[in-house]
Protein backbone atom coordinates (compact mmCIF):
# COMPACT_ATOMS: atom_id res chain seq x y z
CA UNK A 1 0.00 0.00 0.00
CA UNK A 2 1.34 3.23 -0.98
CA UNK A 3 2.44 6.12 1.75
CA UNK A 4 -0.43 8.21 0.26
CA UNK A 5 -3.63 5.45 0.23
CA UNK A 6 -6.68 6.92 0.35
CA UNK A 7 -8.16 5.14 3.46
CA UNK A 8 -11.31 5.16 5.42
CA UNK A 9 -11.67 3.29 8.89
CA UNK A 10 -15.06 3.37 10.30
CA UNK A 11 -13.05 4.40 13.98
CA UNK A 12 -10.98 7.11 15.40
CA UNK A 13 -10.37 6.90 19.02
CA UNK A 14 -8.65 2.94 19.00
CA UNK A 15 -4.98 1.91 18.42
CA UNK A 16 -5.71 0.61 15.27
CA UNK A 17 -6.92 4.48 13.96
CA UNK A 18 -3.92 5.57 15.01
CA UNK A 19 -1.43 2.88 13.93
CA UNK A 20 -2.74 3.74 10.34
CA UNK A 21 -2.56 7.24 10.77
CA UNK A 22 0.95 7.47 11.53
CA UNK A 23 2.07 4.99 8.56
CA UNK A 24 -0.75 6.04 5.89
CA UNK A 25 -1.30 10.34 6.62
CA UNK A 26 -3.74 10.42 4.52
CA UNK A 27 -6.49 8.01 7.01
CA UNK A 28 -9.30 9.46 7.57
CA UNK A 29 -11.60 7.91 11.05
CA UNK A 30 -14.78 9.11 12.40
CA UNK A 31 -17.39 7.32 15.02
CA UNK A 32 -21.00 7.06 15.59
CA UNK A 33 -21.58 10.32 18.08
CA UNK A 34 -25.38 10.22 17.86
CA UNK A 35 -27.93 11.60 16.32
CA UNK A 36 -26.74 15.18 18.04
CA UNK A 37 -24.00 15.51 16.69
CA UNK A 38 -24.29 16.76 12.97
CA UNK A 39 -22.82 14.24 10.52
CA UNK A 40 -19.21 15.32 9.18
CA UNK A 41 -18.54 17.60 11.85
CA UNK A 42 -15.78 17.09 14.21
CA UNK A 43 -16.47 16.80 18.26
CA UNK A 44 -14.08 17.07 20.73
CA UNK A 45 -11.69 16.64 17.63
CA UNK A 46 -13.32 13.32 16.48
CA UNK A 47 -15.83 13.18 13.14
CA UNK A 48 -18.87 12.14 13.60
CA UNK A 49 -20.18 9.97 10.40
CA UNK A 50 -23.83 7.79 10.11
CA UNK A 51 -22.37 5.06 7.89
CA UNK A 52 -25.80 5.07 6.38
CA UNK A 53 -25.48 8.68 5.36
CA UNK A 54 -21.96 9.15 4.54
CA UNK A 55 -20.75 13.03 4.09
CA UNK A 56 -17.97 11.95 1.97
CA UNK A 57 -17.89 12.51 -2.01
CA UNK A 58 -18.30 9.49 -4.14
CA UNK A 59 -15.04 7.72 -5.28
CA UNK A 60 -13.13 9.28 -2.80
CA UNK A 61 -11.02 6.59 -0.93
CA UNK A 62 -8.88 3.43 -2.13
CA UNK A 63 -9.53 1.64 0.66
CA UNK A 64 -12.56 1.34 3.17
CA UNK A 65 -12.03 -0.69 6.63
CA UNK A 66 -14.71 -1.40 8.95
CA UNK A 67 -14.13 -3.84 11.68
CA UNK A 68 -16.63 -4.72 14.10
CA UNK A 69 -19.63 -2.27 12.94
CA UNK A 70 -21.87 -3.72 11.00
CA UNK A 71 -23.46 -5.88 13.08
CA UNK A 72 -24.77 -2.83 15.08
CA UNK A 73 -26.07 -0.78 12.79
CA UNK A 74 -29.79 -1.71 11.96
CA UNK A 75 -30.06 -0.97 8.13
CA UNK A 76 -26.59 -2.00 7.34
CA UNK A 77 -27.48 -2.36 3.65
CA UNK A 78 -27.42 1.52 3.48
CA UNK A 79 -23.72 1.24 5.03
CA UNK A 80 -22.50 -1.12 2.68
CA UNK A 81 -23.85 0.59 -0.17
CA UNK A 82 -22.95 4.22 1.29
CA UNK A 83 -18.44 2.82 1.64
CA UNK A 84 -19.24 1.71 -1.93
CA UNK A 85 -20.40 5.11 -3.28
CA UNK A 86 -17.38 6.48 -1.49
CA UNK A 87 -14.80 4.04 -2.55
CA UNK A 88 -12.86 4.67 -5.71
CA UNK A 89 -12.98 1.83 -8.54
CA UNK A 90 -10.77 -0.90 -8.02
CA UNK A 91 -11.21 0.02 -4.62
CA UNK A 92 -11.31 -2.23 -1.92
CA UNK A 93 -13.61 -3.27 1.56
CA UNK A 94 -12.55 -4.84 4.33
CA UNK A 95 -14.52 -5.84 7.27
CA UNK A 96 -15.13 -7.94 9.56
CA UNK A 97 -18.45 -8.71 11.36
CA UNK A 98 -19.62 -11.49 13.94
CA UNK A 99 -20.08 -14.37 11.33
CA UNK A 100 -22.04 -17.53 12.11
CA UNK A 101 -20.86 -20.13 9.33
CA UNK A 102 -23.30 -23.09 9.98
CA UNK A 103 -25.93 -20.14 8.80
CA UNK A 104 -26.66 -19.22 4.92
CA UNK A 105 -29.44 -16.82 6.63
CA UNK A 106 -27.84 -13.55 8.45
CA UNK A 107 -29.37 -13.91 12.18
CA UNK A 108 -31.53 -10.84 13.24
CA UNK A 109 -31.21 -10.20 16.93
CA UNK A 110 -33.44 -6.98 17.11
CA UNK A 111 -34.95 -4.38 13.94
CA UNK A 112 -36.52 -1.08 14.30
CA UNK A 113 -40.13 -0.68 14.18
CA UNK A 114 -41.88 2.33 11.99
CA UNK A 115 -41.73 4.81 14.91
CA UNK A 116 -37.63 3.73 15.32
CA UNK A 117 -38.32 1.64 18.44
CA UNK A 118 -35.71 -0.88 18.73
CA UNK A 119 -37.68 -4.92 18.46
CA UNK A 120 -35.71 -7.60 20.27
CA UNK A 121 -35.98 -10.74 18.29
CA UNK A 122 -33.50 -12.36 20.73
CA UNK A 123 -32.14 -11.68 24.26
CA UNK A 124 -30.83 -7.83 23.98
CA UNK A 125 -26.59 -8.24 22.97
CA UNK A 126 -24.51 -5.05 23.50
CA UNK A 127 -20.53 -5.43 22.36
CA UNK A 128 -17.50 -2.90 23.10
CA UNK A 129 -18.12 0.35 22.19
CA UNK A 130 -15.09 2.73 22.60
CA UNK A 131 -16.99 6.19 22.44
CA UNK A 132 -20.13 4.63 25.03
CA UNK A 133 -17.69 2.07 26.80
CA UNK A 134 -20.39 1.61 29.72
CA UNK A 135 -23.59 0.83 27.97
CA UNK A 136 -21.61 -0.49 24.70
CA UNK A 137 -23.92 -0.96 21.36
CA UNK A 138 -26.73 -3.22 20.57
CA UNK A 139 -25.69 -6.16 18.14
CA UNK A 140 -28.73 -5.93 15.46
CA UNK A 141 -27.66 -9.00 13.63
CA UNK A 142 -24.80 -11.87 12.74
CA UNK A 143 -24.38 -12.01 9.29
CA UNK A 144 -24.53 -15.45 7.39
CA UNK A 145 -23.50 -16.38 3.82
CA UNK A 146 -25.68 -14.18 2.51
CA UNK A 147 -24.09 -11.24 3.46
CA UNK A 148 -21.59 -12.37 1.04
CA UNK A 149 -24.37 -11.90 -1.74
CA UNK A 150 -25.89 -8.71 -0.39
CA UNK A 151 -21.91 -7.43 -0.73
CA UNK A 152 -22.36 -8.70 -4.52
CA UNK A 153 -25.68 -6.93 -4.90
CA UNK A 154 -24.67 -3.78 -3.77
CA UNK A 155 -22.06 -3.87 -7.04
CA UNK A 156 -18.71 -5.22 -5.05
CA UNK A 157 -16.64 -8.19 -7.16
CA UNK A 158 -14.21 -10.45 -6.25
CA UNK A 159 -15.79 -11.01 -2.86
CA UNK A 160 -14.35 -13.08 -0.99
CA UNK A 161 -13.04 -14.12 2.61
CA UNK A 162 -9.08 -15.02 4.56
CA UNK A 163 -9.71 -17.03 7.49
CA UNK A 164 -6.46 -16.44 10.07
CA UNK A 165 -5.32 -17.21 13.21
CA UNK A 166 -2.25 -16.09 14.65
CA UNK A 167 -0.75 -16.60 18.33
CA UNK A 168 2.16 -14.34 17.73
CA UNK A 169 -0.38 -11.05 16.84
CA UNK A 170 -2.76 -12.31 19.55
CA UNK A 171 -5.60 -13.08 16.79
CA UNK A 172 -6.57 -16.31 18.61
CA UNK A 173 -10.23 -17.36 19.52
CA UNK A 174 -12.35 -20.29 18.79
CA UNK A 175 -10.81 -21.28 15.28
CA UNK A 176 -9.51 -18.70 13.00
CA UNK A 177 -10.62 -15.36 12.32
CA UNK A 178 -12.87 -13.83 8.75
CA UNK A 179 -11.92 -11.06 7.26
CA UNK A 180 -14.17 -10.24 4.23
CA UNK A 181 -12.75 -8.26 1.44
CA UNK A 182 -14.65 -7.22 -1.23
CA UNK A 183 -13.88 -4.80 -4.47
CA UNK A 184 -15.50 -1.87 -6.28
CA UNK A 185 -15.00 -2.61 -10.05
CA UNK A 186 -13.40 -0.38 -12.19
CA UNK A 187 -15.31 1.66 -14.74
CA UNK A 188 -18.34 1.96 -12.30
CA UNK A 189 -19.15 4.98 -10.33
């Protein structure tokens, strides 16, 4: 990856954000502030972005990263078509999301009604959140095979995903871990 990538990471205030930032200058982060906080604008020096409503342009970055997001985020089809608006062609996704792999089906743990109240389908989940690190965020869904086809709907090729495991960069867990990347073709905006 060149000095001067392009990249997008759907986080600012981790290690990661700032591991990238000091090797690639050009990495822009944001998080989810709420509903308050205008979209694009910066807080307490961090950007607040909807991934549903992105503020970006349209192919802007070479590279969009989103780990651990989707599965919060109720209409997540808007997200994943929203990073490929913004990605440039030949760019390329990668994310990661809680995956069950005996499931073709994506598993919906709780939806929004029409007047935006939350629906628990399942017992309420709520993950890490770095920005709300006391109440966390509510897990909406696991994502199945499918979301490998929904990825293809949207317009992203060469979808595909790298299992890994690794002891010496801590990646450990039960089995390896999924990363899914996925590409915006070239020639399409």
């Amino acid at each position: 990856i060149s000095p001067d990538a392009l990249i997008y990471i759907t986080e600012q205030v981790t290690p990661l954000y700032r591991w990238l930032n000091e090797r690639y200058p050009l990495t822009q982060g944001s998080e989810f502030l709420g509903s308050t906080v205008e979209p694009g604008v910066l807080s307490n020096g961090i950007r607040n972005e909807d991934i549903t409503r992105l503020t970006f342009g349209s192919d802007v970055f070479d590279y969009v990263l989103t780990f651990d997001v989707l599965e919060h985020v109720p209409h997540y089809v808007r997200g994943v078509e929203e990073i490929y608006r913004c990605l440039n062609p030949g760019g390329l996704l990668l994310v990661t999301v809680p995956f069950a792999r005996d499931s073709q089906q994506n598993i919906i743990r709780a939806t929004l009604d029409d007047n935006g109240e939350i629906v628990h389908h399942v017992p309420p989940e709520y993950h890490g959140n770095p920005v709300d690190p006391e109440k966390g965020s509510l897990c909406f869904q696991y994502f199945g095979w499918e979301f490998l086809d929904q990825l293809r709907s949207v317009g992203f090729r060469k979808v595909r995903v790298v299992l890994y495991w690794s002891a010496a960069y801590g990646y450990l867990g039960e089995g390896e871990q999924m990363l899914l990347i996925a590409e915006k073709p070239l020639g399409f905006g």
